[in-house]
PDB file of N, CA and C in Angstrom:
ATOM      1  N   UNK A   1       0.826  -1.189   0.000  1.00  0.00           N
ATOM      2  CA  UNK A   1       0.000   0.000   0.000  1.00  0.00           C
ATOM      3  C   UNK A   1       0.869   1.251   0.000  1.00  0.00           C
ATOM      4  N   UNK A   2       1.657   1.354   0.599  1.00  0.00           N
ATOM      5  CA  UNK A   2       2.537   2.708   0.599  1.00  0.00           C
ATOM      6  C   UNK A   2       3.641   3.115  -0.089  1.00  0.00           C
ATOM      7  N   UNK A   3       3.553   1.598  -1.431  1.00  0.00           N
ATOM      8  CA  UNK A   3       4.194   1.995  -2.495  1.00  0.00           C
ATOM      9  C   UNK A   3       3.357   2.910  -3.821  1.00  0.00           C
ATOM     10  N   UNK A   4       2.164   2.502  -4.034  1.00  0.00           N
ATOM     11  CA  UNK A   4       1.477   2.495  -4.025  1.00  0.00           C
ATOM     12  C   UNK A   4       0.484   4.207  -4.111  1.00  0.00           C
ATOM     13  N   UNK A   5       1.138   4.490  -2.327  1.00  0.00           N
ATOM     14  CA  UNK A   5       0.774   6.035  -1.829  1.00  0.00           C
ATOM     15  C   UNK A   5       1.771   6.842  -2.156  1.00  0.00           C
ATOM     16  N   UNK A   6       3.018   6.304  -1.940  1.00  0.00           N
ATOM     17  CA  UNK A   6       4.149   6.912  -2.649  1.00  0.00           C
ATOM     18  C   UNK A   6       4.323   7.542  -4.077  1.00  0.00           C
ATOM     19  N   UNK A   7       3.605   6.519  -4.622  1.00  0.00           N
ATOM     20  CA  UNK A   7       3.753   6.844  -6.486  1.00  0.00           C
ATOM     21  C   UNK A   7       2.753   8.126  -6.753  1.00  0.00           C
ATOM     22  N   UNK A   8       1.566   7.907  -5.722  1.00  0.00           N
ATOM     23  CA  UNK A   8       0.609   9.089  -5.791  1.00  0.00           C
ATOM     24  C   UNK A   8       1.145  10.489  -5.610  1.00  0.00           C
ATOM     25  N   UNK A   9       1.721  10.309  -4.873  1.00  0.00           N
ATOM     26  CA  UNK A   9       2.290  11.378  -4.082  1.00  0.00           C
ATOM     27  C   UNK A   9       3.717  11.627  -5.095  1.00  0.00           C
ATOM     28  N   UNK A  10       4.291  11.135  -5.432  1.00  0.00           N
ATOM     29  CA  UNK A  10       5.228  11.716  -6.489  1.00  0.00           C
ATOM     30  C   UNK A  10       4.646  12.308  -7.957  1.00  0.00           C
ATOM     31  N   UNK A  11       3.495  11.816  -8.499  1.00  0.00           N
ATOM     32  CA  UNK A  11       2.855  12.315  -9.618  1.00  0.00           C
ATOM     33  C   UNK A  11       2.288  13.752  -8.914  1.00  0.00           C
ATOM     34  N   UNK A  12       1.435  13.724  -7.934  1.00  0.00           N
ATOM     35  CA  UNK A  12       1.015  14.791  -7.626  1.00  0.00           C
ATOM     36  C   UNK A  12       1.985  15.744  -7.538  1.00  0.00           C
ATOM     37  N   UNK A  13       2.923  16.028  -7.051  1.00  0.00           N
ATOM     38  CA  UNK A  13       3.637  16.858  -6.930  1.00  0.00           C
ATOM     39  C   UNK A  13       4.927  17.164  -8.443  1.00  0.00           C
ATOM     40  N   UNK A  14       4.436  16.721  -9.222  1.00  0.00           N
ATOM     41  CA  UNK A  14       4.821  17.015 -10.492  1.00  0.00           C
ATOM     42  C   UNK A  14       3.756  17.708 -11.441  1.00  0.00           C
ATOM     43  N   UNK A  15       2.622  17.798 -10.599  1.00  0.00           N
ATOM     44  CA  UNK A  15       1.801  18.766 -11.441  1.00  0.00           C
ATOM     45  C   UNK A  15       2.216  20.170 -11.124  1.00  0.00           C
ATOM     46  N   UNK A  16       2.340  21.431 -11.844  1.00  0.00           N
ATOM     47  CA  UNK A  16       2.620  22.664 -11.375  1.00  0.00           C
ATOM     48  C   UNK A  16       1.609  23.384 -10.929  1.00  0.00           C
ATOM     49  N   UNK A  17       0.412  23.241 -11.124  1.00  0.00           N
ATOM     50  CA  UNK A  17      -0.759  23.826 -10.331  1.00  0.00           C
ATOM     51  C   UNK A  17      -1.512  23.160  -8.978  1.00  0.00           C
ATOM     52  N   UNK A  18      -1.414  23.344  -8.121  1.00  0.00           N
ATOM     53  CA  UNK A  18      -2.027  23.024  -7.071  1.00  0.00           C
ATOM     54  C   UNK A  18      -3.120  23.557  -6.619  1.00  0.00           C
ATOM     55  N   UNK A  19      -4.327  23.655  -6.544  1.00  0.00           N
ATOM     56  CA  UNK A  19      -5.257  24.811  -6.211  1.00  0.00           C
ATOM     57  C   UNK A  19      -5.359  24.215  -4.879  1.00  0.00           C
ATOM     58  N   UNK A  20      -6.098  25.707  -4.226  1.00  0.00           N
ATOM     59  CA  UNK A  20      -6.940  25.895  -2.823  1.00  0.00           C
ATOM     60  C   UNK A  20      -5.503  25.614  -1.652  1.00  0.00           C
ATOM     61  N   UNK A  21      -5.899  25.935  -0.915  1.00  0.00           N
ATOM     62  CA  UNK A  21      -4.982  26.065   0.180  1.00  0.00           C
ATOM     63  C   UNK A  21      -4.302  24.924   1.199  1.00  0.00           C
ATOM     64  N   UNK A  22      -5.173  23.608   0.730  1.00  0.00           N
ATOM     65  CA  UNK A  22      -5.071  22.930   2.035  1.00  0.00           C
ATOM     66  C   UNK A  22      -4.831  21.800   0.902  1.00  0.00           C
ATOM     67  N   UNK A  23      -3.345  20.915   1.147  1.00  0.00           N
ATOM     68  CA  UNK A  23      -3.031  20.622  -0.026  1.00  0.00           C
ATOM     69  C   UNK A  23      -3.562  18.721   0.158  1.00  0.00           C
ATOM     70  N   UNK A  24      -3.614  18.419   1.513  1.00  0.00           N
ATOM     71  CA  UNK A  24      -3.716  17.034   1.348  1.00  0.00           C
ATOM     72  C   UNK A  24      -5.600  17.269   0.746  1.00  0.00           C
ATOM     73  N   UNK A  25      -6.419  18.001   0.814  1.00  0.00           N
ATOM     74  CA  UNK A  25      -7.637  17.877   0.521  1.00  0.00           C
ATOM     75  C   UNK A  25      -7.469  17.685  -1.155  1.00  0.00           C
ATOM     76  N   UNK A  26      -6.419  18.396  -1.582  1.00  0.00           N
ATOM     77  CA  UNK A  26      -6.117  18.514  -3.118  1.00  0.00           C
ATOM     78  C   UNK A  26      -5.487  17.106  -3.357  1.00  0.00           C
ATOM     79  N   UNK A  27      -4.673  16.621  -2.497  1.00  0.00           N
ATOM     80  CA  UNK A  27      -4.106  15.540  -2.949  1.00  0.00           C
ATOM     81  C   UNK A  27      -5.493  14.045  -3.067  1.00  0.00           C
ATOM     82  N   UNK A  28      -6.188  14.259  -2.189  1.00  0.00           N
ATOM     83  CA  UNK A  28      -7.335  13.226  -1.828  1.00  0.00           C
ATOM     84  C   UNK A  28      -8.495  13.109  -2.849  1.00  0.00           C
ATOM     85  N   UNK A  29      -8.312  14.461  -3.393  1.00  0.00           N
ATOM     86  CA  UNK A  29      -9.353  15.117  -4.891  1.00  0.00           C
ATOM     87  C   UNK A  29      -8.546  14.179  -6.019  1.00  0.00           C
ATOM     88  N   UNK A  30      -7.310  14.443  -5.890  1.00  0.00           N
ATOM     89  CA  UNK A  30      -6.290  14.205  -6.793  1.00  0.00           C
ATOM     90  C   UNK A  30      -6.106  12.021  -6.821  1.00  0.00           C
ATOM     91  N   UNK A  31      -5.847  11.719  -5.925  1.00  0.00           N
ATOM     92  CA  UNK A  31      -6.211  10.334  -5.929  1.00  0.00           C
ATOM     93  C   UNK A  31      -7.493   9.703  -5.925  1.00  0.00           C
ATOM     94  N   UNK A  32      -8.505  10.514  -6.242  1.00  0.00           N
ATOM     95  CA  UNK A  32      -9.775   9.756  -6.607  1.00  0.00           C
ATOM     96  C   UNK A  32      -9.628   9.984  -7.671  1.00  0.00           C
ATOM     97  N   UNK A  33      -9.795  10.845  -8.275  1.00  0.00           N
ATOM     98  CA  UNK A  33      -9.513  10.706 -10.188  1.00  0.00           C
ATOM     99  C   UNK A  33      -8.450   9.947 -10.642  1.00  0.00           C
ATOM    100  N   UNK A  34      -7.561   9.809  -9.856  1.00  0.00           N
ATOM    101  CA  UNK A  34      -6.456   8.946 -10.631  1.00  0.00           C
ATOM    102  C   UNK A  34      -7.073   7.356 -10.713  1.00  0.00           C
ATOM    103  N   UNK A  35      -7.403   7.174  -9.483  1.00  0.00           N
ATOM    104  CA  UNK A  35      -8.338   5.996  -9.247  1.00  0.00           C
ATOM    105  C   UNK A  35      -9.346   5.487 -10.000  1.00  0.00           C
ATOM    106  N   UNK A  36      -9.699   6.714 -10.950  1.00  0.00           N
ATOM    107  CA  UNK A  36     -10.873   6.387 -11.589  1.00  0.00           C
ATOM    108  C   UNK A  36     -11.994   6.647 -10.676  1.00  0.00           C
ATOM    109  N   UNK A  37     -12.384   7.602 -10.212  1.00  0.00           N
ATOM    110  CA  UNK A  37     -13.279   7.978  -9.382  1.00  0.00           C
ATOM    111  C   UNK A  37     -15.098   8.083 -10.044  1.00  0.00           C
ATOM    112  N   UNK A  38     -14.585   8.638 -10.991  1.00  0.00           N
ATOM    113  CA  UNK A  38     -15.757   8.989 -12.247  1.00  0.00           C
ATOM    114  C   UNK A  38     -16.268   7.197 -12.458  1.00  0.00           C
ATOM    115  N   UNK A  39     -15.627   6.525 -12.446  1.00  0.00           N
ATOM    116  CA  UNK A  39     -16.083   5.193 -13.047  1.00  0.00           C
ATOM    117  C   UNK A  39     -17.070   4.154 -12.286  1.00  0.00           C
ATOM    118  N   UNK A  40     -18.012   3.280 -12.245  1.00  0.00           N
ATOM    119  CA  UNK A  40     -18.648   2.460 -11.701  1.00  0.00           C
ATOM    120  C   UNK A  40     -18.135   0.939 -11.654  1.00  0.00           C
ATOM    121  N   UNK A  41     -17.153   0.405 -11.223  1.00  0.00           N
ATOM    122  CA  UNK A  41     -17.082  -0.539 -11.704  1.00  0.00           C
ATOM    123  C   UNK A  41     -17.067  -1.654 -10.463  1.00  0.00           C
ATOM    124  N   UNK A  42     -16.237  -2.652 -10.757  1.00  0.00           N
ATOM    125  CA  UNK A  42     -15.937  -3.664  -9.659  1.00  0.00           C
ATOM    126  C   UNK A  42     -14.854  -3.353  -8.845  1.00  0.00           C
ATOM    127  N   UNK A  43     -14.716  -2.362  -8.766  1.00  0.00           N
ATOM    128  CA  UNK A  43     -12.654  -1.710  -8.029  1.00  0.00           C
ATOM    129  C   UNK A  43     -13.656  -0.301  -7.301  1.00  0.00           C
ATOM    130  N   UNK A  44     -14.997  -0.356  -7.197  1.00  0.00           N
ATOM    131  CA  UNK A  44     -15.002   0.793  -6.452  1.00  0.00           C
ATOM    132  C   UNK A  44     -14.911   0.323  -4.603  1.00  0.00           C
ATOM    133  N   UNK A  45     -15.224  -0.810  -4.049  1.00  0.00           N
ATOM    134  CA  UNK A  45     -14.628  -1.090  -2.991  1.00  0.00           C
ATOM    135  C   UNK A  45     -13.011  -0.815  -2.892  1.00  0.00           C
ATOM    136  N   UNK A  46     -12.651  -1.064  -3.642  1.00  0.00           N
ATOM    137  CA  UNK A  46     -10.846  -1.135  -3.547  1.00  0.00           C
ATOM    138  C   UNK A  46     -10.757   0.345  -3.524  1.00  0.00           C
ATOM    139  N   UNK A  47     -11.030   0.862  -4.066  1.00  0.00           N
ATOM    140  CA  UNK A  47     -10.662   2.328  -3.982  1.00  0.00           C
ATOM    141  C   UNK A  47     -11.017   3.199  -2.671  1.00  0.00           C
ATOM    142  N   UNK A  48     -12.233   2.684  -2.436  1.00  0.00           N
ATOM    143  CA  UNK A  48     -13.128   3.032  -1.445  1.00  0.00           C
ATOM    144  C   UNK A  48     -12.066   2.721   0.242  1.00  0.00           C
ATOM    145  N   UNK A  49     -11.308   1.748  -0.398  1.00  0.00           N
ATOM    146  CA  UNK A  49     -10.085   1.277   1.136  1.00  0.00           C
ATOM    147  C   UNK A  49      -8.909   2.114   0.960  1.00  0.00           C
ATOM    148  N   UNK A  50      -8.498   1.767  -0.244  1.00  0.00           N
ATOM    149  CA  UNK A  50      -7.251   2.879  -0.343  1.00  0.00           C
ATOM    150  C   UNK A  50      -7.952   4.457  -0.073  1.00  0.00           C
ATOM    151  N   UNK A  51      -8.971   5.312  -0.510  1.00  0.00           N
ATOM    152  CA  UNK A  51      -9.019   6.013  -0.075  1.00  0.00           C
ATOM    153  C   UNK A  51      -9.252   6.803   1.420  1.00  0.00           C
ATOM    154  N   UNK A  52     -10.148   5.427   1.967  1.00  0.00           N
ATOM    155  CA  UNK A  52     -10.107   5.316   4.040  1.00  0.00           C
ATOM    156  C   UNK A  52      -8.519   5.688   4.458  1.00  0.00           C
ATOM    157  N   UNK A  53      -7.524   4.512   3.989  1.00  0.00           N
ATOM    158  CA  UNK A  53      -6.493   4.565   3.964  1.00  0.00           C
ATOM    159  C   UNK A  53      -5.683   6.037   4.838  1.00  0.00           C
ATOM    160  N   UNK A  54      -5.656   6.371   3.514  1.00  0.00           N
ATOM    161  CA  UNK A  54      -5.216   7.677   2.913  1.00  0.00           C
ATOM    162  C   UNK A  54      -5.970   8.703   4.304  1.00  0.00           C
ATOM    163  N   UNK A  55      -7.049   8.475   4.669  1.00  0.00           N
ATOM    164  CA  UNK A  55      -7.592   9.532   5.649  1.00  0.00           C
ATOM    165  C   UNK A  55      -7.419   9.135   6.681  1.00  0.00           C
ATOM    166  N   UNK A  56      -7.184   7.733   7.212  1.00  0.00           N
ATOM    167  CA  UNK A  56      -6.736   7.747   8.198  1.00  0.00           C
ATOM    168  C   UNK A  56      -4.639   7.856   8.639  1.00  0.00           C
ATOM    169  N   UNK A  57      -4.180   8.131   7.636  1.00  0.00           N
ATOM    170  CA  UNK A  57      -3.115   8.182   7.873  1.00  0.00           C
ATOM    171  C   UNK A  57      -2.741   9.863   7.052  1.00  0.00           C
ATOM    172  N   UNK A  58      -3.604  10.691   7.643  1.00  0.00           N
ATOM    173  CA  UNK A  58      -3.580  12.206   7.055  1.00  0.00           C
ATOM    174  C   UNK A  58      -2.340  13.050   7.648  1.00  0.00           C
ATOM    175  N   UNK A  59      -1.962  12.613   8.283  1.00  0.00           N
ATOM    176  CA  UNK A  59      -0.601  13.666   9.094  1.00  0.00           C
ATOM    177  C   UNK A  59       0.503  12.906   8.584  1.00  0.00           C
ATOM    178  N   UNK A  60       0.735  12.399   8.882  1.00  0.00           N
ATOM    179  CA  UNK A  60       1.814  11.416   8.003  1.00  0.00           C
ATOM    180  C   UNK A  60       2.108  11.865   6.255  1.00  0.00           C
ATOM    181  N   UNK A  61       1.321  11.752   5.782  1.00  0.00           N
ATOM    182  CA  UNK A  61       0.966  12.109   4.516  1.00  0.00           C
ATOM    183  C   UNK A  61       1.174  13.393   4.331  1.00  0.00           C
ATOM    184  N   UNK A  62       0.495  14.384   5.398  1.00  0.00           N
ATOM    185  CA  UNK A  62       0.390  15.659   4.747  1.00  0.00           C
ATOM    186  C   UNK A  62       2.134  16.209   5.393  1.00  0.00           C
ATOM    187  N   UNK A  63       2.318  15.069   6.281  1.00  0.00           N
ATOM    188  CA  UNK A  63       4.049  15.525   6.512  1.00  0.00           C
ATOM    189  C   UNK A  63       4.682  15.775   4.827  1.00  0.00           C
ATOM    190  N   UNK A  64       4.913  14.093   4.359  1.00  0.00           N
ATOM    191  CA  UNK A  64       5.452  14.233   2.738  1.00  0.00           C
ATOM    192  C   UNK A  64       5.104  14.942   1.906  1.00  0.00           C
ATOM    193  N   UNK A  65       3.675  15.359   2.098  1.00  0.00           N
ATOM    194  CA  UNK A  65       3.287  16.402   0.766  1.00  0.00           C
ATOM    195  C   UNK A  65       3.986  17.711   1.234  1.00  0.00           C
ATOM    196  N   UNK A  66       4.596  17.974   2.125  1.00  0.00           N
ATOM    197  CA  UNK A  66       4.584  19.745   2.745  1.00  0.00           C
ATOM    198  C   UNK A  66       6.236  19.595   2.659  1.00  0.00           C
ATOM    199  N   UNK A  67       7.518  18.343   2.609  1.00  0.00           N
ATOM    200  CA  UNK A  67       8.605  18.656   2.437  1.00  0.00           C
ATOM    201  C   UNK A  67       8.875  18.463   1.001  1.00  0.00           C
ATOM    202  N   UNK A  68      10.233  19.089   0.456  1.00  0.00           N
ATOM    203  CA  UNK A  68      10.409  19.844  -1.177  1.00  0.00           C
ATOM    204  C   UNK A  68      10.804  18.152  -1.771  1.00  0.00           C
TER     205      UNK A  68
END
């Protein structure tokens, strides 16, 4: 899983626009579309965990998103 969160987190931060202020909310916007968020399929449980995931391990996370 936190290879996984890792790769997220390196694409994201290769985009040059970041909007709104509060960046893990952008990043969490940002890994549901990558996920395929828009889509209905049989992977919306799976996503649905990786994205729990992701919120329960929000400080941690928003540590890596906030160093260069």
């Amino acid at each position: 899983m936190n290879n996984l969160i890792d790769s997220l987190i390196k694409e994201f931060k290769k985009q040059n626009i970041i909007r709104g202020k509060n960046i893990f909310d952008n990043f969490l916007a940002y890994c549901y579309h990558a996920l395929g968020g828009k889509k209905d399929d049989k992977y919306k449980g799976t996503r649905a965990s990786i994205l729990k995931y992701i919120s329960a391990n929000k400080s941690q996370i928003t540590l890596i998103l906030t160093r260069n």
